[in-house]
PDB file of N, CA and C in Angstrom:
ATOM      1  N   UNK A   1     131.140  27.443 -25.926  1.00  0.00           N
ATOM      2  CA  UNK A   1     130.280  28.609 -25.891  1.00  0.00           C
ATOM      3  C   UNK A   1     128.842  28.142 -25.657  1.00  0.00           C
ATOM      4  N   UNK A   2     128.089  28.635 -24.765  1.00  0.00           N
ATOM      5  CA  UNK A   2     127.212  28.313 -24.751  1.00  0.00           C
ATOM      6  C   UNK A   2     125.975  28.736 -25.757  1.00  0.00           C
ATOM      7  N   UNK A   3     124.726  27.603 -26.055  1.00  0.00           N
ATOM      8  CA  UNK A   3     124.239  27.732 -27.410  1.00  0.00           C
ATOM      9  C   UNK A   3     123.831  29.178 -27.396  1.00  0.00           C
ATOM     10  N   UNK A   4     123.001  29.381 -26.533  1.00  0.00           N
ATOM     11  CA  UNK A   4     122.312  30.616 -26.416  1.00  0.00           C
ATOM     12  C   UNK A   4     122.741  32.270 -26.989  1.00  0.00           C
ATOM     13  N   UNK A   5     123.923  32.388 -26.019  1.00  0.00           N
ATOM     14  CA  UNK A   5     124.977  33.018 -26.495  1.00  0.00           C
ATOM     15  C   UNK A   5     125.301  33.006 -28.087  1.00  0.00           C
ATOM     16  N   UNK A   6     125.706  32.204 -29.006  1.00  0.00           N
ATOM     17  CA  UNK A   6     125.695  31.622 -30.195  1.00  0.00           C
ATOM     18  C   UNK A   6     124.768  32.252 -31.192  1.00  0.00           C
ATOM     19  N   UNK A   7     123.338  31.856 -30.541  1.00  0.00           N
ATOM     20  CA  UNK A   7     122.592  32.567 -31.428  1.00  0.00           C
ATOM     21  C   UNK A   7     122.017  33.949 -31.174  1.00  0.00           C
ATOM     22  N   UNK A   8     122.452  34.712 -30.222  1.00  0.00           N
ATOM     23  CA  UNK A   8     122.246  35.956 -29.929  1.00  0.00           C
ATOM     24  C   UNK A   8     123.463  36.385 -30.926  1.00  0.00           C
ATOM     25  N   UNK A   9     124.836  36.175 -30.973  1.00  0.00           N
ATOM     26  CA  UNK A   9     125.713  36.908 -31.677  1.00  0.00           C
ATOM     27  C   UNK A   9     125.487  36.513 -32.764  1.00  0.00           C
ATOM     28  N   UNK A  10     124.812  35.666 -33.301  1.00  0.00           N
ATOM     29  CA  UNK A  10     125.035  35.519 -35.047  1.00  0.00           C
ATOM     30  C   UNK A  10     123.660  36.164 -35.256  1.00  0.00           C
ATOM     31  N   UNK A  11     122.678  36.466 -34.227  1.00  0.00           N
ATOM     32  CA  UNK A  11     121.251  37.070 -34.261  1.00  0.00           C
ATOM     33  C   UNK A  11     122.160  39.177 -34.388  1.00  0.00           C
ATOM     34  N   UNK A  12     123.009  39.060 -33.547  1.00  0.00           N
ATOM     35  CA  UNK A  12     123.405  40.341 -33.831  1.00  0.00           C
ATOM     36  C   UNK A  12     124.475  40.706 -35.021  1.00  0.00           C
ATOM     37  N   UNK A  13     124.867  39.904 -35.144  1.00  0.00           N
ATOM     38  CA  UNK A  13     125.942  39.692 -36.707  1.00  0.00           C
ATOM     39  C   UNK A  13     125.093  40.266 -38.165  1.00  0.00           C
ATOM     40  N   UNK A  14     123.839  39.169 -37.983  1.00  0.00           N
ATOM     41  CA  UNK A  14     123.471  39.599 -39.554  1.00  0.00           C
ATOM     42  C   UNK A  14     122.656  40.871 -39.096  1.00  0.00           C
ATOM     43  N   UNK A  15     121.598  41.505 -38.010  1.00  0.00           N
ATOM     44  CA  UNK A  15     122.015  42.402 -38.070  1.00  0.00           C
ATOM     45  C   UNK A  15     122.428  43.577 -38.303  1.00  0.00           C
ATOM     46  N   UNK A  16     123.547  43.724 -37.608  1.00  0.00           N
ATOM     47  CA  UNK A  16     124.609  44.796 -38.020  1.00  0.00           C
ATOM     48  C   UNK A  16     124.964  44.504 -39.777  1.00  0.00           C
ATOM     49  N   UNK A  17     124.957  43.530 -40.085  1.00  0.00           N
ATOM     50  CA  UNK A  17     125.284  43.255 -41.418  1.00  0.00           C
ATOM     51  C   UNK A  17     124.481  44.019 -42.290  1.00  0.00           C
ATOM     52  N   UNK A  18     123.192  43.574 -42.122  1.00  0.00           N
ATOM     53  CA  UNK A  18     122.067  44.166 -43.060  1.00  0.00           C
ATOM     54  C   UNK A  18     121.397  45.715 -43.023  1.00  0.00           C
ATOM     55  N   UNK A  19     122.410  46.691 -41.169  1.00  0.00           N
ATOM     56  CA  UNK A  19     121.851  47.731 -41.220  1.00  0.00           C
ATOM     57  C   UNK A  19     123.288  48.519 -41.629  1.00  0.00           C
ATOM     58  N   UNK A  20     124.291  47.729 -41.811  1.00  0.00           N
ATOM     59  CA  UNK A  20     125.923  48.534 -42.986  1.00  0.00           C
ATOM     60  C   UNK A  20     125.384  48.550 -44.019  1.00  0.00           C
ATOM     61  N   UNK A  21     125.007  47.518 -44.334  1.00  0.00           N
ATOM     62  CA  UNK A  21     124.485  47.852 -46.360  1.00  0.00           C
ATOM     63  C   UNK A  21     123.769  48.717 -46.638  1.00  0.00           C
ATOM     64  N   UNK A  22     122.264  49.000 -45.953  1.00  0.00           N
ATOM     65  CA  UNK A  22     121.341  49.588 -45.831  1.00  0.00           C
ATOM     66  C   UNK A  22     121.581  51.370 -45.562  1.00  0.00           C
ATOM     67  N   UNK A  23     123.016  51.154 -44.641  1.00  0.00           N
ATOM     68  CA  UNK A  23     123.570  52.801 -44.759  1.00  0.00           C
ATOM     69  C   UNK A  23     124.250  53.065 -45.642  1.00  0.00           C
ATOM     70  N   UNK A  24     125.268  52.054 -45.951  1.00  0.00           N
ATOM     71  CA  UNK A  24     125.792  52.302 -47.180  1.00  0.00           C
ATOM     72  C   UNK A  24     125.444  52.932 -48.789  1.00  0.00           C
ATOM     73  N   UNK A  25     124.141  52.434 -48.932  1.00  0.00           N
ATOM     74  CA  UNK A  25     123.526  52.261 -49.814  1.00  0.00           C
ATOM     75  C   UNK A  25     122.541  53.832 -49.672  1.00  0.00           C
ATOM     76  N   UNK A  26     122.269  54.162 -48.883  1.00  0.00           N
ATOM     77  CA  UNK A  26     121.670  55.504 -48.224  1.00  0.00           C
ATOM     78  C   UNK A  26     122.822  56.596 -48.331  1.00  0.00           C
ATOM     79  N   UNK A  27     123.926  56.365 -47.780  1.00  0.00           N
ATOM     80  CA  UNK A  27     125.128  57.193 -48.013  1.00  0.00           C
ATOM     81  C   UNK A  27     125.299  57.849 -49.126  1.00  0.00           C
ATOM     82  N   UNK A  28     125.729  56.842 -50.445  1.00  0.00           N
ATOM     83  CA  UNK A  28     126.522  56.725 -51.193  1.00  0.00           C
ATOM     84  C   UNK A  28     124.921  57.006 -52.765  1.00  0.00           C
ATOM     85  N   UNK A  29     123.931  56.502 -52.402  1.00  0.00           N
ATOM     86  CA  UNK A  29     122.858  56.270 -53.228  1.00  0.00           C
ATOM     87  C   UNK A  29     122.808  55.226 -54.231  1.00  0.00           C
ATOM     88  N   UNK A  30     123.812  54.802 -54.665  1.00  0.00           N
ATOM     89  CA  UNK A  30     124.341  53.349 -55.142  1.00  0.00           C
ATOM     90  C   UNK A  30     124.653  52.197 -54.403  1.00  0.00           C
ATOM     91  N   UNK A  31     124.784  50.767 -55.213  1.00  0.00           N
ATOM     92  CA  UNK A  31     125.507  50.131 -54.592  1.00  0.00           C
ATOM     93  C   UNK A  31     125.082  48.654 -55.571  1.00  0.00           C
ATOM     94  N   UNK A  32     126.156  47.611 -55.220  1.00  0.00           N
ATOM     95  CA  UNK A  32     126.150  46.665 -55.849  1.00  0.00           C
ATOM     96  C   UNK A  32     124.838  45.719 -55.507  1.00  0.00           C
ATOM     97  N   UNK A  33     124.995  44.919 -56.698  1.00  0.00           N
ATOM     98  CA  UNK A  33     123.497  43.800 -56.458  1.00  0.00           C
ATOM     99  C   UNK A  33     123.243  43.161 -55.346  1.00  0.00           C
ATOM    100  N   UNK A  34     124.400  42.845 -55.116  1.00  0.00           N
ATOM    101  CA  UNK A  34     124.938  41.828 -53.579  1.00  0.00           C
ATOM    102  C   UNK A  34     124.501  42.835 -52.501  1.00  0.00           C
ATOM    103  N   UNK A  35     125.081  44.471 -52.566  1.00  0.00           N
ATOM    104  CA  UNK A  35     125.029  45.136 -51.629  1.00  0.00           C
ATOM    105  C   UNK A  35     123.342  45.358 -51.138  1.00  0.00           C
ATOM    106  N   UNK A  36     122.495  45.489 -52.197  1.00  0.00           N
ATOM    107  CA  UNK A  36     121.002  45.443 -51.751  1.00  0.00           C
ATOM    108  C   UNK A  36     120.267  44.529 -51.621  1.00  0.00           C
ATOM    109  N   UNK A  37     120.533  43.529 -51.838  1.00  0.00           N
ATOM    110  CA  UNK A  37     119.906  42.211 -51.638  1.00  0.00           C
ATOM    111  C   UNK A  37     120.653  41.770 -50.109  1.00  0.00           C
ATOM    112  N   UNK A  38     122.149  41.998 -49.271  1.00  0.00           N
ATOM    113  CA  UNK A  38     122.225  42.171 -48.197  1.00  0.00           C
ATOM    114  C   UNK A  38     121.472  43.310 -47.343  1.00  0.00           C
ATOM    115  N   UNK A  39     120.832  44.126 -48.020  1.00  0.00           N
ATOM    116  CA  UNK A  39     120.302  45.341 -47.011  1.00  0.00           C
ATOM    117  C   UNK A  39     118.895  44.910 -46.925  1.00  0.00           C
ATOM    118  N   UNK A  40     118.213  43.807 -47.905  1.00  0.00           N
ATOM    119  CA  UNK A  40     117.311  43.027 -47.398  1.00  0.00           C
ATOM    120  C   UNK A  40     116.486  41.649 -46.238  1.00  0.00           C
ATOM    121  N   UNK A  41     118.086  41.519 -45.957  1.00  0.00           N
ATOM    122  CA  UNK A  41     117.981  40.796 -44.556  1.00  0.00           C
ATOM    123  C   UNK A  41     118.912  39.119 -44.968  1.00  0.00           C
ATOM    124  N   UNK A  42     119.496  38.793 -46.445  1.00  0.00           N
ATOM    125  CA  UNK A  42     119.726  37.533 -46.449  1.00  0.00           C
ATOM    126  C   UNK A  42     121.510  37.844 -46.302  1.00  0.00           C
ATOM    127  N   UNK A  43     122.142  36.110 -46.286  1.00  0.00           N
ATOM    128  CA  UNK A  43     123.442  36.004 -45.590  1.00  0.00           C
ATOM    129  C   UNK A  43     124.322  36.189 -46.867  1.00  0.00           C
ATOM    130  N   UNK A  44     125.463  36.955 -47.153  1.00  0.00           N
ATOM    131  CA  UNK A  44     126.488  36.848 -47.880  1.00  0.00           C
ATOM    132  C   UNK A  44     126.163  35.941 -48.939  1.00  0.00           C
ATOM    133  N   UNK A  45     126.798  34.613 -48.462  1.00  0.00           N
ATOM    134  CA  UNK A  45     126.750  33.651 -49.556  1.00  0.00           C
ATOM    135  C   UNK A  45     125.059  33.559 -50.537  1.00  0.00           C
ATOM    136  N   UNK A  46     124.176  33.878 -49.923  1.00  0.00           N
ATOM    137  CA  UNK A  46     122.574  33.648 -50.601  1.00  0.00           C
ATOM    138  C   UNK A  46     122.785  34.888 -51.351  1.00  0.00           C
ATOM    139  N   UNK A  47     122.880  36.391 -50.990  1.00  0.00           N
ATOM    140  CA  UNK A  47     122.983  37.461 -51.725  1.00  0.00           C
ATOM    141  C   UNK A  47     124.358  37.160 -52.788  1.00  0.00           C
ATOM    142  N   UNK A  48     125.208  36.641 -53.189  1.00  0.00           N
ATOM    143  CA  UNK A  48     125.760  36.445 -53.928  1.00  0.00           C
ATOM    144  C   UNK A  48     125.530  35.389 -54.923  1.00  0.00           C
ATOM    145  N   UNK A  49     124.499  34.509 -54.473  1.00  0.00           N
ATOM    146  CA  UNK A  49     123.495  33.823 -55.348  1.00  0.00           C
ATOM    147  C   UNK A  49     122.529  34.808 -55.912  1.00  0.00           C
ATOM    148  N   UNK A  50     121.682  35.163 -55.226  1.00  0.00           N
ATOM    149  CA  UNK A  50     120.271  36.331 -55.648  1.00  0.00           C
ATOM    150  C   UNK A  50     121.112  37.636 -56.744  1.00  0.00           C
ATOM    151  N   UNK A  51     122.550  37.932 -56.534  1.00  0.00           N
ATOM    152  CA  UNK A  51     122.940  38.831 -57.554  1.00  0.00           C
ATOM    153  C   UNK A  51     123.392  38.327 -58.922  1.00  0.00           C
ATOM    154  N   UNK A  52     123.606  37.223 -58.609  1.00  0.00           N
ATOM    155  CA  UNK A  52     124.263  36.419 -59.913  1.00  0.00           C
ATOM    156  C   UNK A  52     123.055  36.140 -60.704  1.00  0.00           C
ATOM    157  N   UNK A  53     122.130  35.864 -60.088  1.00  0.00           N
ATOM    158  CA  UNK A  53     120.814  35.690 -61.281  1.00  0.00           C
ATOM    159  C   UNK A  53     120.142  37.617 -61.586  1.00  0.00           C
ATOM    160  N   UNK A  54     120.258  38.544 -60.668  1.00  0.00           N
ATOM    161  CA  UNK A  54     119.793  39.641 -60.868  1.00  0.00           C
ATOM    162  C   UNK A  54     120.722  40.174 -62.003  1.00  0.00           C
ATOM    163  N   UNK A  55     121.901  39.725 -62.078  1.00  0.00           N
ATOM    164  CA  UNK A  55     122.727  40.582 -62.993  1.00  0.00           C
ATOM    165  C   UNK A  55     122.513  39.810 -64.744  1.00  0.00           C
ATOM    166  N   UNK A  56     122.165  38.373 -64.373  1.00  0.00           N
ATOM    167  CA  UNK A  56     121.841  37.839 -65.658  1.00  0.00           C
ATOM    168  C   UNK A  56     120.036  38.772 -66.248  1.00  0.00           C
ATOM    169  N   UNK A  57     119.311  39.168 -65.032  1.00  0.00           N
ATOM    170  CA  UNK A  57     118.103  39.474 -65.532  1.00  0.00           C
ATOM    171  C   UNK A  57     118.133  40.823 -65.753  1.00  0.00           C
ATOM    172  N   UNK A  58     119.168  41.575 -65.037  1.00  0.00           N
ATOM    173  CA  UNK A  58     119.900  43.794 -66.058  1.00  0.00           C
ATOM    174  C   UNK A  58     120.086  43.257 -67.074  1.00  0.00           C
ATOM    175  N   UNK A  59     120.561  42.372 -67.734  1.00  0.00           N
ATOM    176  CA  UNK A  59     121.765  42.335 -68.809  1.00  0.00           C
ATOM    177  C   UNK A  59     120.828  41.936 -69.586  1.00  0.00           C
ATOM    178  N   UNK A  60     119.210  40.982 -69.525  1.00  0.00           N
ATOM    179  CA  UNK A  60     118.634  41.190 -70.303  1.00  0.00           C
ATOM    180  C   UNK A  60     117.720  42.355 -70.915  1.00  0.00           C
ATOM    181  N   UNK A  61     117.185  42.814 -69.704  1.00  0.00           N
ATOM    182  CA  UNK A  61     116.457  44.024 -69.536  1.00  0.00           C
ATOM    183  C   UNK A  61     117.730  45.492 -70.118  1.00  0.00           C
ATOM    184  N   UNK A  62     118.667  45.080 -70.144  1.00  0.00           N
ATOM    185  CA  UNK A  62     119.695  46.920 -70.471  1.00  0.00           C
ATOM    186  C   UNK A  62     119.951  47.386 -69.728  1.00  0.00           C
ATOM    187  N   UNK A  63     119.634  46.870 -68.413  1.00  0.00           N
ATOM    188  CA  UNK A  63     120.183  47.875 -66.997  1.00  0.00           C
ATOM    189  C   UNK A  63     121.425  48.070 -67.251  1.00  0.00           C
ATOM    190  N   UNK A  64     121.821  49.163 -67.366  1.00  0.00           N
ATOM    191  CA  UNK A  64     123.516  49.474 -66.684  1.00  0.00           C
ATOM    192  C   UNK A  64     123.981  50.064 -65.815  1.00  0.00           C
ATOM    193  N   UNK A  65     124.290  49.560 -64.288  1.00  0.00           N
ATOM    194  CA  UNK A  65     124.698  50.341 -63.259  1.00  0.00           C
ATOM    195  C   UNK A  65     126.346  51.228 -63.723  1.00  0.00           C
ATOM    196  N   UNK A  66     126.223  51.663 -63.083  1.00  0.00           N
ATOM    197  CA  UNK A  66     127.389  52.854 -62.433  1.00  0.00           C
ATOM    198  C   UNK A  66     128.755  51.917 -62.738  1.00  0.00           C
ATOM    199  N   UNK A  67     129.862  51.693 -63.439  1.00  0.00           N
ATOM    200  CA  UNK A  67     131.460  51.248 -63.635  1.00  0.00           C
ATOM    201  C   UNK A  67     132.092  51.305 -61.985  1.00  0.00           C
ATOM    202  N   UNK A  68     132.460  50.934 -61.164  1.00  0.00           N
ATOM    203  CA  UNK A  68     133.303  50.894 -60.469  1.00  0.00           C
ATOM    204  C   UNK A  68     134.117  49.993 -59.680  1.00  0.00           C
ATOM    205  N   UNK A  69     135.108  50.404 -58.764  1.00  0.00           N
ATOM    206  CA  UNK A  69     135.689  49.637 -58.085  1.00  0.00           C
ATOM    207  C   UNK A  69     135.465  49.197 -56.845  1.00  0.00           C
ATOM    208  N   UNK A  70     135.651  47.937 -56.195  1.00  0.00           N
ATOM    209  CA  UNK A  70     135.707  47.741 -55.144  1.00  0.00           C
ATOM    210  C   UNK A  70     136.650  46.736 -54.209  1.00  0.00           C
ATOM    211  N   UNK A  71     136.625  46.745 -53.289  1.00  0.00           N
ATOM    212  CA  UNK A  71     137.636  46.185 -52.722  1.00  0.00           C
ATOM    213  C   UNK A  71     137.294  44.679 -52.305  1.00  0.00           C
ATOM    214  N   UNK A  72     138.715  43.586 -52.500  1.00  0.00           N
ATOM    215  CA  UNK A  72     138.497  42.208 -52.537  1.00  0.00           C
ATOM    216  C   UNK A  72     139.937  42.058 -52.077  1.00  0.00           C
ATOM    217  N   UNK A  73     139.510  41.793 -50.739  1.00  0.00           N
ATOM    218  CA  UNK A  73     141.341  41.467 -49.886  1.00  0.00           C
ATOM    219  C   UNK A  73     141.981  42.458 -50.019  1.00  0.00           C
ATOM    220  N   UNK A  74     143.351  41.854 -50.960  1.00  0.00           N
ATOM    221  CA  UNK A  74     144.098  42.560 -51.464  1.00  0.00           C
ATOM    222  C   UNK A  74     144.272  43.230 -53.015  1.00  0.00           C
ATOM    223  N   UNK A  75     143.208  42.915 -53.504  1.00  0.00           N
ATOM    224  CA  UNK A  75     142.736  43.337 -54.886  1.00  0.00           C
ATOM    225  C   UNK A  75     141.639  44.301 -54.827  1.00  0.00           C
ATOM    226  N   UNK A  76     141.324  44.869 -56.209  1.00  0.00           N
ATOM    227  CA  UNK A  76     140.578  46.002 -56.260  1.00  0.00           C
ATOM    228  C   UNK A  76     139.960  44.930 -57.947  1.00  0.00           C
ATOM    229  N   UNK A  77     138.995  45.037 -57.670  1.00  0.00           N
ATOM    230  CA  UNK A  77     137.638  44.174 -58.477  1.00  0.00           C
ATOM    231  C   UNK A  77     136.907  45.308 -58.832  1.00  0.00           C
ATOM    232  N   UNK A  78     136.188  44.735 -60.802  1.00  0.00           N
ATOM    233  CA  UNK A  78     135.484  45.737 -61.132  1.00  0.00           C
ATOM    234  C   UNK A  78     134.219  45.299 -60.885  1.00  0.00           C
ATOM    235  N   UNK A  79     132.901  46.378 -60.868  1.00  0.00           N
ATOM    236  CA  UNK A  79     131.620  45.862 -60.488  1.00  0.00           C
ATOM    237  C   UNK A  79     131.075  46.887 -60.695  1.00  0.00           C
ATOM    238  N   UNK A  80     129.529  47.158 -60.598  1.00  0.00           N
ATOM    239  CA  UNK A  80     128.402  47.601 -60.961  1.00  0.00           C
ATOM    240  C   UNK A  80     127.470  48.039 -59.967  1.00  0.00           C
ATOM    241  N   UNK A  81     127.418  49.546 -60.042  1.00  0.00           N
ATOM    242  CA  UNK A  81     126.628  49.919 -58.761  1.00  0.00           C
ATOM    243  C   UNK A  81     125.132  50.348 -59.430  1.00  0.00           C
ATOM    244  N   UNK A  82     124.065  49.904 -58.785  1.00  0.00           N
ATOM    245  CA  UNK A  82     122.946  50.332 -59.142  1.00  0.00           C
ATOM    246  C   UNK A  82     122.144  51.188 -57.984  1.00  0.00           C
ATOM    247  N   UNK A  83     121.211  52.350 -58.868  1.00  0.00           N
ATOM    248  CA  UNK A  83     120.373  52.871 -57.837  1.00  0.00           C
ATOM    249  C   UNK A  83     119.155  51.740 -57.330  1.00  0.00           C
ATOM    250  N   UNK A  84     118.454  52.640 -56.731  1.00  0.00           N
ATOM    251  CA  UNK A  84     117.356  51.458 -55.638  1.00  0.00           C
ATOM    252  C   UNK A  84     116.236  51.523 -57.409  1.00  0.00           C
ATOM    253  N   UNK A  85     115.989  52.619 -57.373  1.00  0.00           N
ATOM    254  CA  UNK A  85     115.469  52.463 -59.091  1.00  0.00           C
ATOM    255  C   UNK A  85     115.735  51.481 -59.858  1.00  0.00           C
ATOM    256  N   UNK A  86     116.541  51.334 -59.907  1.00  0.00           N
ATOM    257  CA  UNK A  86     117.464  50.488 -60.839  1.00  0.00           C
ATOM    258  C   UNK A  86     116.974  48.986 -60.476  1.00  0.00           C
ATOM    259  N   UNK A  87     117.071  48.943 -59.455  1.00  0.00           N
ATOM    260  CA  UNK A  87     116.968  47.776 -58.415  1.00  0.00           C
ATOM    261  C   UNK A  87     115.595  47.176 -58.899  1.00  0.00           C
ATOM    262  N   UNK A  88     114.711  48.287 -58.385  1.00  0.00           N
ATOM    263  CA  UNK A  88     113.281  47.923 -58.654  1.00  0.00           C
ATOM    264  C   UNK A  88     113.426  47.706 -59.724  1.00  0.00           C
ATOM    265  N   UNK A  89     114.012  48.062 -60.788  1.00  0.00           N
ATOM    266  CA  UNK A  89     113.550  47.714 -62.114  1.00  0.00           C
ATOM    267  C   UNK A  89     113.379  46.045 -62.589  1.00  0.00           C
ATOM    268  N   UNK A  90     114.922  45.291 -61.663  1.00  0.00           N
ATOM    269  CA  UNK A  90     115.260  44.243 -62.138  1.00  0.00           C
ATOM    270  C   UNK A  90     114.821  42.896 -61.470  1.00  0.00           C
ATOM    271  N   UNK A  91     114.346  43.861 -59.974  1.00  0.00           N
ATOM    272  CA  UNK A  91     113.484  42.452 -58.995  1.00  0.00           C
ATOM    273  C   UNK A  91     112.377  42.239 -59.448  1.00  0.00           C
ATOM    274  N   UNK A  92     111.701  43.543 -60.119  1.00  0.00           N
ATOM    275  CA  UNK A  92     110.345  42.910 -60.750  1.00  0.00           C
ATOM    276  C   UNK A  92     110.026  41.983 -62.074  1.00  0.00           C
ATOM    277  N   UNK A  93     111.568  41.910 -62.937  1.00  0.00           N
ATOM    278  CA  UNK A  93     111.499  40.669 -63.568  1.00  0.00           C
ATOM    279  C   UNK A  93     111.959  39.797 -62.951  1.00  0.00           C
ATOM    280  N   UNK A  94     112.575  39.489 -61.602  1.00  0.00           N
ATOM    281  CA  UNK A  94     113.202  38.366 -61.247  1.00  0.00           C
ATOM    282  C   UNK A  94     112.609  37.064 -60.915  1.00  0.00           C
ATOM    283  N   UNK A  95     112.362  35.944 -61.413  1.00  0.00           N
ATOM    284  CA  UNK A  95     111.569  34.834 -61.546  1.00  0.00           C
ATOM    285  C   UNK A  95     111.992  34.049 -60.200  1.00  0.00           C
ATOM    286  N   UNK A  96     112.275  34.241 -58.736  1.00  0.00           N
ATOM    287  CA  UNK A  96     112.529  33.725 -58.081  1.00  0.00           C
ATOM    288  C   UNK A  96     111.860  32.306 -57.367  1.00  0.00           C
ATOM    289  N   UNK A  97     112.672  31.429 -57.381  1.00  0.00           N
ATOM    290  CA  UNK A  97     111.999  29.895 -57.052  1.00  0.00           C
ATOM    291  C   UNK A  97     111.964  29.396 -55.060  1.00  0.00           C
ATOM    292  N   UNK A  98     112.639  30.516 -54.684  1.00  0.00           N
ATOM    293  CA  UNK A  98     113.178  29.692 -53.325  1.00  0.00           C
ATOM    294  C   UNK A  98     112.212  30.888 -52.620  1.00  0.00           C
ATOM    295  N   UNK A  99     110.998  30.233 -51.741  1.00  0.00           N
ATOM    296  CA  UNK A  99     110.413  31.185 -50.467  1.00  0.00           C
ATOM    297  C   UNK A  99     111.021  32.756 -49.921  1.00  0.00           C
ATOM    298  N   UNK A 100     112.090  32.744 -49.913  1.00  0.00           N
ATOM    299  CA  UNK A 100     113.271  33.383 -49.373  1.00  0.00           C
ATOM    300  C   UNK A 100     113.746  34.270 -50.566  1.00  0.00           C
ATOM    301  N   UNK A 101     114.055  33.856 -51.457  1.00  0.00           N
ATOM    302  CA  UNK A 101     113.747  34.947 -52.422  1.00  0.00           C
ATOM    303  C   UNK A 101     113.341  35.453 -53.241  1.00  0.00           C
ATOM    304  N   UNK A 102     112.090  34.964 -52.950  1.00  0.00           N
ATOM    305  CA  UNK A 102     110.816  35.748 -53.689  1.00  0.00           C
ATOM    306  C   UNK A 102     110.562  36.766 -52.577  1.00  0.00           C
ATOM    307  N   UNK A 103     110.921  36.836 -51.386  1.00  0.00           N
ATOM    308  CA  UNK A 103     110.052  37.660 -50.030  1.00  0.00           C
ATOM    309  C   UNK A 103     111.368  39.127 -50.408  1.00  0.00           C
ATOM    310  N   UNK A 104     112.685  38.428 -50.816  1.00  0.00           N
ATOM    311  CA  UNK A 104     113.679  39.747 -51.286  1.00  0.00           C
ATOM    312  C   UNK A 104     113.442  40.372 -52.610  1.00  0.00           C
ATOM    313  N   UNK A 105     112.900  39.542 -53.087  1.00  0.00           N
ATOM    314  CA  UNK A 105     112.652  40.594 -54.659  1.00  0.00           C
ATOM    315  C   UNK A 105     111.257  41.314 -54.722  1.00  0.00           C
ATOM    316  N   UNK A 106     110.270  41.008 -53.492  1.00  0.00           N
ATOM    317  CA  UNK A 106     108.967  41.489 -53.216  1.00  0.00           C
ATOM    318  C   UNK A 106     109.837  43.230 -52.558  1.00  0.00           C
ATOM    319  N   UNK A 107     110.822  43.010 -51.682  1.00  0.00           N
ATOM    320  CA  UNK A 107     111.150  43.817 -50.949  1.00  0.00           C
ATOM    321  C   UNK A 107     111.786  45.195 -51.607  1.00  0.00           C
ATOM    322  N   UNK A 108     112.467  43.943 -52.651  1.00  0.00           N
ATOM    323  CA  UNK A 108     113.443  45.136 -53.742  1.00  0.00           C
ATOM    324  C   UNK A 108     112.734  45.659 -54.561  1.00  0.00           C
ATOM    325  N   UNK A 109     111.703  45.574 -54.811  1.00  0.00           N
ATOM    326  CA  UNK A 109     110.196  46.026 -55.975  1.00  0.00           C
ATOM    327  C   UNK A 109     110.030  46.690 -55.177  1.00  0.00           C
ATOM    328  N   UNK A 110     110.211  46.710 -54.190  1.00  0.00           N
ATOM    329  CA  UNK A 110     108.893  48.039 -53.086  1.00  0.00           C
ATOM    330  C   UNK A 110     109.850  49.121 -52.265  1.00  0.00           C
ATOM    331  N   UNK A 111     111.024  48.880 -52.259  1.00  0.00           N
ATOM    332  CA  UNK A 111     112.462  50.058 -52.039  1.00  0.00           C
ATOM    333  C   UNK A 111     112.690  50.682 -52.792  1.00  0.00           C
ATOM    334  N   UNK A 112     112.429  51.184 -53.531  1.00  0.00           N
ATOM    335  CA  UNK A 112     112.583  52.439 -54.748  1.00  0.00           C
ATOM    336  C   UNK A 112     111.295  53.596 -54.651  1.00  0.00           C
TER     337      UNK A 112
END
């Protein structure tokens, strides 16, 4: 494949990636930690880092999103939907160390 090509589709990948969450999340008015921290522009695996510390910093603060289910393959996984409120609440304690996500928890403070 040529490079070029390469980085136009993974330039259109994330994307489409980050403007599904972003409707999703508009749709529905909820959505998981992962799900808004992808509607901020970073890749899967980093937003599943950035939620794992956001959910340690609700749980100090009392946030409690929304009980629900979601889908994992062939399993149905429980998880936690939060409003963009909600959101803001928990990026503005979030002590972020990496360039990259401090610029997403600036973003998630200012989406609500």
């Amino acid at each position: 494949m040529i490079r070029s090509t390469r980085a136009r589709r993974q330039t259109l990948k994330a994307r489409s990636r980050t403007t599904r969450a972003q409707a999703r999340i508009q749709r529905r008015g909820t959505g998981t930690l992962a799900s808004h921290v992808m509607a901020q522009g970073l890749a899967p695996r980093e937003a599943r880092s950035v939620a794992g510390t956001l959910r340690k910093v609700a749980a100090k603060l009392g946030v409690i999103g929304r009980a629900a289910r979601t889908h994992a393959g062939r399993h149905m996984r429980d998880c936690r939907r939060f409003t963009a409120a909600q959101v803001a609440v928990i990026a503005a304690n979030y002590k972020a160390r990496k360039p990259a996500y401090k610029l997403v928890a600036a973003r998630l403070a200012l989406a609500a």
